[in-house]
C-alpha atoms as a PDB file:
ATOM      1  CA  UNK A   1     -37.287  35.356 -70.409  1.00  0.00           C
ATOM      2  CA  UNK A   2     -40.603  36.801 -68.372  1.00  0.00           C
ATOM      3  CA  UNK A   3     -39.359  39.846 -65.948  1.00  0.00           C
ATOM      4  CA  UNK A   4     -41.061  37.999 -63.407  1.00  0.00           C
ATOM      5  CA  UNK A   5     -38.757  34.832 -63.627  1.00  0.00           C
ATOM      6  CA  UNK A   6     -36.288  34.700 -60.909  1.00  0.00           C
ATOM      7  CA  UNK A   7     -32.901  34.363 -62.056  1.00  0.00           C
ATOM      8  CA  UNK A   8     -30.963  31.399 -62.164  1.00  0.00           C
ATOM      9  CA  UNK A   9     -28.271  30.889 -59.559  1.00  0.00           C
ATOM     10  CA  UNK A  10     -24.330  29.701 -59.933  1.00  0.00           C
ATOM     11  CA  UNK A  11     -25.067  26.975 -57.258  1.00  0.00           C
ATOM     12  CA  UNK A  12     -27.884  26.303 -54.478  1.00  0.00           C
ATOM     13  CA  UNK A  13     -26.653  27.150 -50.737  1.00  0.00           C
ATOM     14  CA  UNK A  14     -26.848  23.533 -49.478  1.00  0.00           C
ATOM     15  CA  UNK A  15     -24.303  22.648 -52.715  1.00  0.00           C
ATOM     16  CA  UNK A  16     -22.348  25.235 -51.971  1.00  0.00           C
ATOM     17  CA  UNK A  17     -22.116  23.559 -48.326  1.00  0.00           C
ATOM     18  CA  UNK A  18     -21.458  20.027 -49.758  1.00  0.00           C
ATOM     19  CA  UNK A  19     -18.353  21.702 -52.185  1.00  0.00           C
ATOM     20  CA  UNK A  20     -16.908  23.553 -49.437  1.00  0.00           C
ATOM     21  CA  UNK A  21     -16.900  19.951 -47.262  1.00  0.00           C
ATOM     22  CA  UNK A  22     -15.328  18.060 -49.974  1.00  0.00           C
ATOM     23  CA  UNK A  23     -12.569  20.819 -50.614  1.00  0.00           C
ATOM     24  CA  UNK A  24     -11.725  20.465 -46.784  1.00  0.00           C
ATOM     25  CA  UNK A  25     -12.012  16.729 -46.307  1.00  0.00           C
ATOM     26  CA  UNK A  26      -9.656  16.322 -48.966  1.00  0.00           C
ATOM     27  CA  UNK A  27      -7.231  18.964 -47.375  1.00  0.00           C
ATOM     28  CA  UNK A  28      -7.514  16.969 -44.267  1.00  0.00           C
ATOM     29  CA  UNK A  29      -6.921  13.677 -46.248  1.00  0.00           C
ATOM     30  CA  UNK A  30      -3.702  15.459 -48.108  1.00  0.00           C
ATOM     31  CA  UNK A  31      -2.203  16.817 -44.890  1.00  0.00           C
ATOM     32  CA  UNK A  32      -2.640  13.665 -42.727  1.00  0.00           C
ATOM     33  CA  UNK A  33      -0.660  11.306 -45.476  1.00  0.00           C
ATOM     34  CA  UNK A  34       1.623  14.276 -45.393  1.00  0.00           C
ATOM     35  CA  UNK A  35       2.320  13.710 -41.848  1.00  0.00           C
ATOM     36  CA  UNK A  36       1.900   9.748 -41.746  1.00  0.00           C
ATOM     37  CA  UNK A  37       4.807   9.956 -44.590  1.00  0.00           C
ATOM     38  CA  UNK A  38       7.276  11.765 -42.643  1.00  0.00           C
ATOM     39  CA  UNK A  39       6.479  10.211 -39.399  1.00  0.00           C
ATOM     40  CA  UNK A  40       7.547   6.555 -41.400  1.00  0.00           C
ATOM     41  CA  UNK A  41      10.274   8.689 -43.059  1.00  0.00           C
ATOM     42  CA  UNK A  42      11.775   9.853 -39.733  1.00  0.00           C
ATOM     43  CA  UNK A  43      11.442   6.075 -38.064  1.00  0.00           C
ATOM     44  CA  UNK A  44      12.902   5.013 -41.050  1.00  0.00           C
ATOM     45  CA  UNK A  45      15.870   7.211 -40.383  1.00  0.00           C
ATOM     46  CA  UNK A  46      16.058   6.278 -36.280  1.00  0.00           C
ATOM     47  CA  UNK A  47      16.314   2.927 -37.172  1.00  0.00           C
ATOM     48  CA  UNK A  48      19.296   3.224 -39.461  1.00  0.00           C
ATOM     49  CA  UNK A  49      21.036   5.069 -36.814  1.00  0.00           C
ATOM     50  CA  UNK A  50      20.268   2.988 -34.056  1.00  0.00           C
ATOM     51  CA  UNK A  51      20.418  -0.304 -35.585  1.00  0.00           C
ATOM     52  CA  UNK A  52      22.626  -2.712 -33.179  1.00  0.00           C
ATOM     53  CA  UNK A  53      22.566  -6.145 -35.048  1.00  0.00           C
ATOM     54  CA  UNK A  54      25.750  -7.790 -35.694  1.00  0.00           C
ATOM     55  CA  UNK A  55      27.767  -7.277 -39.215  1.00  0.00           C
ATOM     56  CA  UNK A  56      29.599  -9.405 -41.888  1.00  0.00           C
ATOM     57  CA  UNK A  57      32.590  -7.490 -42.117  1.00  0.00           C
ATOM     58  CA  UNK A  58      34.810  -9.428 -44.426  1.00  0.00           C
ATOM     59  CA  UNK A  59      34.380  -8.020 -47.907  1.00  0.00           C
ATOM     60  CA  UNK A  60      37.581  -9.783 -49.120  1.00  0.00           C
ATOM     61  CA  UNK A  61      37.361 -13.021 -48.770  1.00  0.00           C
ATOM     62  CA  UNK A  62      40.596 -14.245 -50.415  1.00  0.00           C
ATOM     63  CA  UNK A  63      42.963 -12.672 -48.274  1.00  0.00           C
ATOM     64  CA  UNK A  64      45.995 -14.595 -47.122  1.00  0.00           C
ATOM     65  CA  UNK A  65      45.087 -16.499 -44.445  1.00  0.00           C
ATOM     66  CA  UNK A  66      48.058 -14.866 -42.168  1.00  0.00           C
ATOM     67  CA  UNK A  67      45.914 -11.737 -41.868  1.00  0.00           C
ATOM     68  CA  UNK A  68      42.919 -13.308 -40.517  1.00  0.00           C
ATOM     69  CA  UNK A  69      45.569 -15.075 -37.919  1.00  0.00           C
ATOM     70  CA  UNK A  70      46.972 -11.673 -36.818  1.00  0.00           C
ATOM     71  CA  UNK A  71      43.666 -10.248 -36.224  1.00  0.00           C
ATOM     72  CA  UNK A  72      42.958 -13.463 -34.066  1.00  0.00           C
ATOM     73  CA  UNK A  73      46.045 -12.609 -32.261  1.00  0.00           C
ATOM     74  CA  UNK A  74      44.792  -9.313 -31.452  1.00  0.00           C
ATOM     75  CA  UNK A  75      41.473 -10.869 -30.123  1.00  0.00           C
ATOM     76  CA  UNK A  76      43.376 -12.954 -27.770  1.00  0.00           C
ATOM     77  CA  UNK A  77      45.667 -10.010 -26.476  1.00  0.00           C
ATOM     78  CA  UNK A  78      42.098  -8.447 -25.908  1.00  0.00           C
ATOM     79  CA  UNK A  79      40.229 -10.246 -23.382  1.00  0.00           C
ATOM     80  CA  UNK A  80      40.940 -10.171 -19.719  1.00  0.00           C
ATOM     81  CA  UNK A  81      42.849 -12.685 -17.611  1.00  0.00           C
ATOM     82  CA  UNK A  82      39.907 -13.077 -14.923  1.00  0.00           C
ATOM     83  CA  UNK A  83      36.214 -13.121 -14.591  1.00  0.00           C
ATOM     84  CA  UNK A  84      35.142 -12.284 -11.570  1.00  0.00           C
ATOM     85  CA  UNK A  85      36.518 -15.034  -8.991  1.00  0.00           C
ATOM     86  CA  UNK A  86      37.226 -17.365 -12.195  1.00  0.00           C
ATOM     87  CA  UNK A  87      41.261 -16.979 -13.424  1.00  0.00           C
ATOM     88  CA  UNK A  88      42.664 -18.299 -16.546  1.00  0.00           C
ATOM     89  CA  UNK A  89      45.105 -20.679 -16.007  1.00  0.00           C
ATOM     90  CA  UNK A  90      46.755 -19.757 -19.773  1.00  0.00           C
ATOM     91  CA  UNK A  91      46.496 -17.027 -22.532  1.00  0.00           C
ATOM     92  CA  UNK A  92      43.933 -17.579 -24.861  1.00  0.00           C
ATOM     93  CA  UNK A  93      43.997 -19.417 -27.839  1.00  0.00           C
ATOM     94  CA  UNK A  94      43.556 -17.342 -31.306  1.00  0.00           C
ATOM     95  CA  UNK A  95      42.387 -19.060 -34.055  1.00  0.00           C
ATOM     96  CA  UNK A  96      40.786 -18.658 -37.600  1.00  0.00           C
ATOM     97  CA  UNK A  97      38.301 -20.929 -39.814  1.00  0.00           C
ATOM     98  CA  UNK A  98      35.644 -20.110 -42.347  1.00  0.00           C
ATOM     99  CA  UNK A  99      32.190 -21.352 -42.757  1.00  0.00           C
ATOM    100  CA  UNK A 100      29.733 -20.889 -45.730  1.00  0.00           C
ATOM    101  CA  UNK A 101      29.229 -17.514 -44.798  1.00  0.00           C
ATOM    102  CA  UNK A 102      32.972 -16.630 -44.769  1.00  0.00           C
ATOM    103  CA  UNK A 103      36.097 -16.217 -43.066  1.00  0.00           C
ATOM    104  CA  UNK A 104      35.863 -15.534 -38.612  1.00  0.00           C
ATOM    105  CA  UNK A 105      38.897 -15.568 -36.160  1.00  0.00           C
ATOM    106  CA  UNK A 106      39.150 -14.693 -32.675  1.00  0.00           C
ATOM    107  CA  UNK A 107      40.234 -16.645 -29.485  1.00  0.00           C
ATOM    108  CA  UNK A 108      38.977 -19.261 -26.972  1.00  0.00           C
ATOM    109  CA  UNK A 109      39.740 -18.634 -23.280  1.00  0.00           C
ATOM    110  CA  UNK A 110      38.833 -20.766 -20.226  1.00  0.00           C
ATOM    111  CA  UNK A 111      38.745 -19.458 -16.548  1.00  0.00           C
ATOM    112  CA  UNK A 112      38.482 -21.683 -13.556  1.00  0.00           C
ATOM    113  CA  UNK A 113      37.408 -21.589  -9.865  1.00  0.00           C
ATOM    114  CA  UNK A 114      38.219 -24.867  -8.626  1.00  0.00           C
ATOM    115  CA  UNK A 115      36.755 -27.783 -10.655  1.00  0.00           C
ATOM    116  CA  UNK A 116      34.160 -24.510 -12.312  1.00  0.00           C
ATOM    117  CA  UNK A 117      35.113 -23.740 -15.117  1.00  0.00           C
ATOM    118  CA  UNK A 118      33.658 -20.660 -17.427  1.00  0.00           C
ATOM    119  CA  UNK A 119      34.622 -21.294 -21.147  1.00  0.00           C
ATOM    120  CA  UNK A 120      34.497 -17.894 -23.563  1.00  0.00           C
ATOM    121  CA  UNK A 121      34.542 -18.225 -27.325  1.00  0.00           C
ATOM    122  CA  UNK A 122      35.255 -14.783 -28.745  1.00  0.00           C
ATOM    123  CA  UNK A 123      35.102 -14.286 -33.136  1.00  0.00           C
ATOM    124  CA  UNK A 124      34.736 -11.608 -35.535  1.00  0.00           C
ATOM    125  CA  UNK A 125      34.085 -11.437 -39.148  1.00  0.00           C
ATOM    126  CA  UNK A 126      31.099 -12.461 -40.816  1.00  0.00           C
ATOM    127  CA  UNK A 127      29.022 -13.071 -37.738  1.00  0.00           C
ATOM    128  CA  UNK A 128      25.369 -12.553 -38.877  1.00  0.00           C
ATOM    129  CA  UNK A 129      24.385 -16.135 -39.362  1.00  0.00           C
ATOM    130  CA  UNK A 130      26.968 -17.227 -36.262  1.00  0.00           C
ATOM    131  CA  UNK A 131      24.988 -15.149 -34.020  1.00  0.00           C
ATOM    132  CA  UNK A 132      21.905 -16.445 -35.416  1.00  0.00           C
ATOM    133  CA  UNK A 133      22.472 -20.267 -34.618  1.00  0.00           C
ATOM    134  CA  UNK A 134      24.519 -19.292 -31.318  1.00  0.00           C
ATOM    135  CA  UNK A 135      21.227 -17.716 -30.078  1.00  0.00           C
ATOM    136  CA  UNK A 136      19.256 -21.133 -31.087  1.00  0.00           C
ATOM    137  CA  UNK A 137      21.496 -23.041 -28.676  1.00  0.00           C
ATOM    138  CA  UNK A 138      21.720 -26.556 -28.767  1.00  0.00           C
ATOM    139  CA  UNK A 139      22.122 -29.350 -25.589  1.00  0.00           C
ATOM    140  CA  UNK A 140      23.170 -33.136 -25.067  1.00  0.00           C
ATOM    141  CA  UNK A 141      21.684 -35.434 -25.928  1.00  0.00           C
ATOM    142  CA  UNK A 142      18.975 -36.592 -23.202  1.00  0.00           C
ATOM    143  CA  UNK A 143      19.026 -33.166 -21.969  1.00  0.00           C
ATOM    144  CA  UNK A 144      16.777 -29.873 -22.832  1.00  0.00           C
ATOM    145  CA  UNK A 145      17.084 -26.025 -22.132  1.00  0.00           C
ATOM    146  CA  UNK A 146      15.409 -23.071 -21.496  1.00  0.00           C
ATOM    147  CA  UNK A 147      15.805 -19.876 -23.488  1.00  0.00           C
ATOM    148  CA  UNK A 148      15.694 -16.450 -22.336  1.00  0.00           C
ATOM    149  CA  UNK A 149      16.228 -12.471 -23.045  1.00  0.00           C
ATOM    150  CA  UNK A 150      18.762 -10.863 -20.683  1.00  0.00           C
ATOM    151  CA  UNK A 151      20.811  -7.460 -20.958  1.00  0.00           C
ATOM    152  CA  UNK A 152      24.263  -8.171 -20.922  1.00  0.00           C
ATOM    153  CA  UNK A 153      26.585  -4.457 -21.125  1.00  0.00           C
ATOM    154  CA  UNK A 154      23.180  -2.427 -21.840  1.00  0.00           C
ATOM    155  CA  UNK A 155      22.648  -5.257 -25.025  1.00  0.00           C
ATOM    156  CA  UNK A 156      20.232  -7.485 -25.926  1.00  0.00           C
ATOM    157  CA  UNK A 157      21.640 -10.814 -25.236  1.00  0.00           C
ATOM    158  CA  UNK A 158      20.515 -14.572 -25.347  1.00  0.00           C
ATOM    159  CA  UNK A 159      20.491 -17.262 -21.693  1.00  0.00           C
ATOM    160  CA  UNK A 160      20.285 -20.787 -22.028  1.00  0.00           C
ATOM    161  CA  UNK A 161      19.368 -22.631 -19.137  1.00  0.00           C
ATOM    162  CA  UNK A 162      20.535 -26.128 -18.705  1.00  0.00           C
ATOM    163  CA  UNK A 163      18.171 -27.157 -15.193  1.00  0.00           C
ATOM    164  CA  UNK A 164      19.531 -30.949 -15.724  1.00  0.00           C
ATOM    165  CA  UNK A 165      22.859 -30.408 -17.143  1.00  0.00           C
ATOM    166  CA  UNK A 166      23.636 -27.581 -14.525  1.00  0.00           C
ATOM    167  CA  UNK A 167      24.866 -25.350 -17.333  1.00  0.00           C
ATOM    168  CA  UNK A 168      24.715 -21.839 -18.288  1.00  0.00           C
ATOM    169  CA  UNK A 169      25.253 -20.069 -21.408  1.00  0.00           C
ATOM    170  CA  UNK A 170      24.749 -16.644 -22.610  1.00  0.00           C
ATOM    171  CA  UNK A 171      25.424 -15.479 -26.261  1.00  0.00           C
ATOM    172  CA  UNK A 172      25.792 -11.450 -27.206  1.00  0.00           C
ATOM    173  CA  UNK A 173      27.303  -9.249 -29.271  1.00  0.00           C
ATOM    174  CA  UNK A 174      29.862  -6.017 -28.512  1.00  0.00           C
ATOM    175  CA  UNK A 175      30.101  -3.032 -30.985  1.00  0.00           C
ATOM    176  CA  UNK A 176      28.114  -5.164 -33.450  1.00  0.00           C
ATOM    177  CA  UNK A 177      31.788  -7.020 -34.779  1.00  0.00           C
ATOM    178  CA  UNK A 178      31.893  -9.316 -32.153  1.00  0.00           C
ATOM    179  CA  UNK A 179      29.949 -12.324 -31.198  1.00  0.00           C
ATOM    180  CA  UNK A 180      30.690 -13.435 -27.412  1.00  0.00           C
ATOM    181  CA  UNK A 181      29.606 -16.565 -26.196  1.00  0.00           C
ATOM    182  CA  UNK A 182      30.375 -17.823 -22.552  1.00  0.00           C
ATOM    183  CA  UNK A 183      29.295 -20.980 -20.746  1.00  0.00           C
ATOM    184  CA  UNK A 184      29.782 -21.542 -17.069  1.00  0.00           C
ATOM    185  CA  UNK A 185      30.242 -25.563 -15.865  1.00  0.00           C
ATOM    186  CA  UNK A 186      28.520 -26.360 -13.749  1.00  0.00           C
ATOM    187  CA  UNK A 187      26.354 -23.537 -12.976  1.00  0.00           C
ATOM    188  CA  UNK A 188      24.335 -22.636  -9.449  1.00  0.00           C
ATOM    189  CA  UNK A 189      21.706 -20.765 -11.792  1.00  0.00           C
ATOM    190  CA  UNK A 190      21.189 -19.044 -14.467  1.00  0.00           C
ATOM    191  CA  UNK A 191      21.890 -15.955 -12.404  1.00  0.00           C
ATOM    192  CA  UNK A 192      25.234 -16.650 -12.106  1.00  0.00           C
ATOM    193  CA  UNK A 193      26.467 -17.294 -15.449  1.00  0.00           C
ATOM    194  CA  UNK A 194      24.360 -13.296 -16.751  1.00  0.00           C
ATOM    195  CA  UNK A 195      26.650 -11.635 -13.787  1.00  0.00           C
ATOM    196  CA  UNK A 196      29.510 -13.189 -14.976  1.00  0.00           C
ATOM    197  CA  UNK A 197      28.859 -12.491 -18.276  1.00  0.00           C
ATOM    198  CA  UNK A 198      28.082  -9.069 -17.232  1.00  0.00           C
ATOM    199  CA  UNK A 199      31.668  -9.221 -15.321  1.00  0.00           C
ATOM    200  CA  UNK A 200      33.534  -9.852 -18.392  1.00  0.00           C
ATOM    201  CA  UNK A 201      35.341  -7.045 -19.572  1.00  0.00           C
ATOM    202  CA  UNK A 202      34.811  -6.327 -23.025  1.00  0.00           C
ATOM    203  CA  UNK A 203      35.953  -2.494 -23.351  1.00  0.00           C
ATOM    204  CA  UNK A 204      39.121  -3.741 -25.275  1.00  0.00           C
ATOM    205  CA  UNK A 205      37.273  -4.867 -28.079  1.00  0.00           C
ATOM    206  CA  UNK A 206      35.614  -1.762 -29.928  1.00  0.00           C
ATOM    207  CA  UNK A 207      38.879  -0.122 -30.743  1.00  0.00           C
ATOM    208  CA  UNK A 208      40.710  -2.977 -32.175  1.00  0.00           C
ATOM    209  CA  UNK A 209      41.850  -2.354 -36.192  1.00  0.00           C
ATOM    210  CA  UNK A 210      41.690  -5.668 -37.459  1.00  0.00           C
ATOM    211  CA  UNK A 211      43.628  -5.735 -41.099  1.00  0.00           C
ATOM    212  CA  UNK A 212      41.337  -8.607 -42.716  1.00  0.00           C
ATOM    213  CA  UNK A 213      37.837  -6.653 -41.756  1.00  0.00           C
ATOM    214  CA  UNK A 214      36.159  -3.235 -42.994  1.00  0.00           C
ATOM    215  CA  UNK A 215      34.996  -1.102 -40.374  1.00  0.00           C
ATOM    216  CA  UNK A 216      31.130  -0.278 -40.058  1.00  0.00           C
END
């Protein structure tokens, strides 16, 4: 090598630069899938704790059918004697069935006011699907509805609106075992049948132990 020859160099400032860029863009790149990967991890975990749909709750389904009758029973003891202005006339009526989706029991209850009546089918068990076609609704023939989202007890809960028919019907679900569905005949509005609804007392429900159900 001539003395005059410059040396050579481990890498030319502007590479130097360019390395030091790449090193730091990919920190950035690391750290932000970091984040987005907890952020998904922790709404992950908020929406297992906070999830409110309704539950199949009958793991056994070949039970006697006398259990699934007692816990109907206790459904019927459950639910109030009055709605608002609207009184029932008799206790309610427990009963039990099963569907492809299994066993449900609960109770029927009518309350009137005059010739209005307000007619309240209460079940438990494996609700999932129930709830599901409950919440599609269904009217005479000749006749159509409207569908709407109401709160009903801080919930989520479904209206049908029957302009022709004068009905109302609203469909919800308490402590995620219970599917409630309540139609008012004939209604004034659709107002009347989400305060009644709201009216309805349902704080008897949550701490029922029904025998033919696991808790979730």
């Amino acid at each position: 090598m001539l003395e005059d020859e410059p040396l050579p160099q481990a890498a030319a400032p502007s590479t130097d630069k360019a390395m030091k860029k790449t090193r730091l863009k990919a920190r950035h790149a690391t750290a932000g899938s970091v984040r987005a990967f907890v952020l998904f991890a922790c709404l992950g975990a908020l929406a297992a704790c906070t999830g409110d749909g309704p539950l199949d709750t009958v793991s056994n389904t070949t039970l006697d059918s006398s259990v699934w009758r007692a816990d109907g029973q206790k459904v019927a003891a459950a639910l109030p004697r009055a709605v608002g202005d609207f009184k029932a006339p008799k206790d309610p009526d427990p009963f039990w069935t099963s569907y492809g989706s299994g066993p449900v029991f609960g109770a029927d209850a009518t309350y009137a006011q005059g010739s209005r009546e307000v007619v309240v089918h209460v079940e438990s068990g494996n609700i999932r699907q129930r709830v599901a076609s409950a919440e599609h609704g269904h009217a005479n023939p000749g006749e159509s509805f409207t569908t709407a989202e109401v709160t009903v007890h801080g919930k989520r809960a479904t209206l049908h609106w029957n302009g022709t028919g004068k009905t109302g019907d609203v469909v919800f679900v308490v402590d995620r075992r219970f599917l409630v569905q309540m139609r008012l005949m004939p209604s004034k509005s659709a107002d009347e049948i989400v305060n009644l609804a709201e009216a309805f007392d349902v704080s008897q429900l949550p701490g029922l132990s029904l025998e033919g159900t696991n808790r979730p």
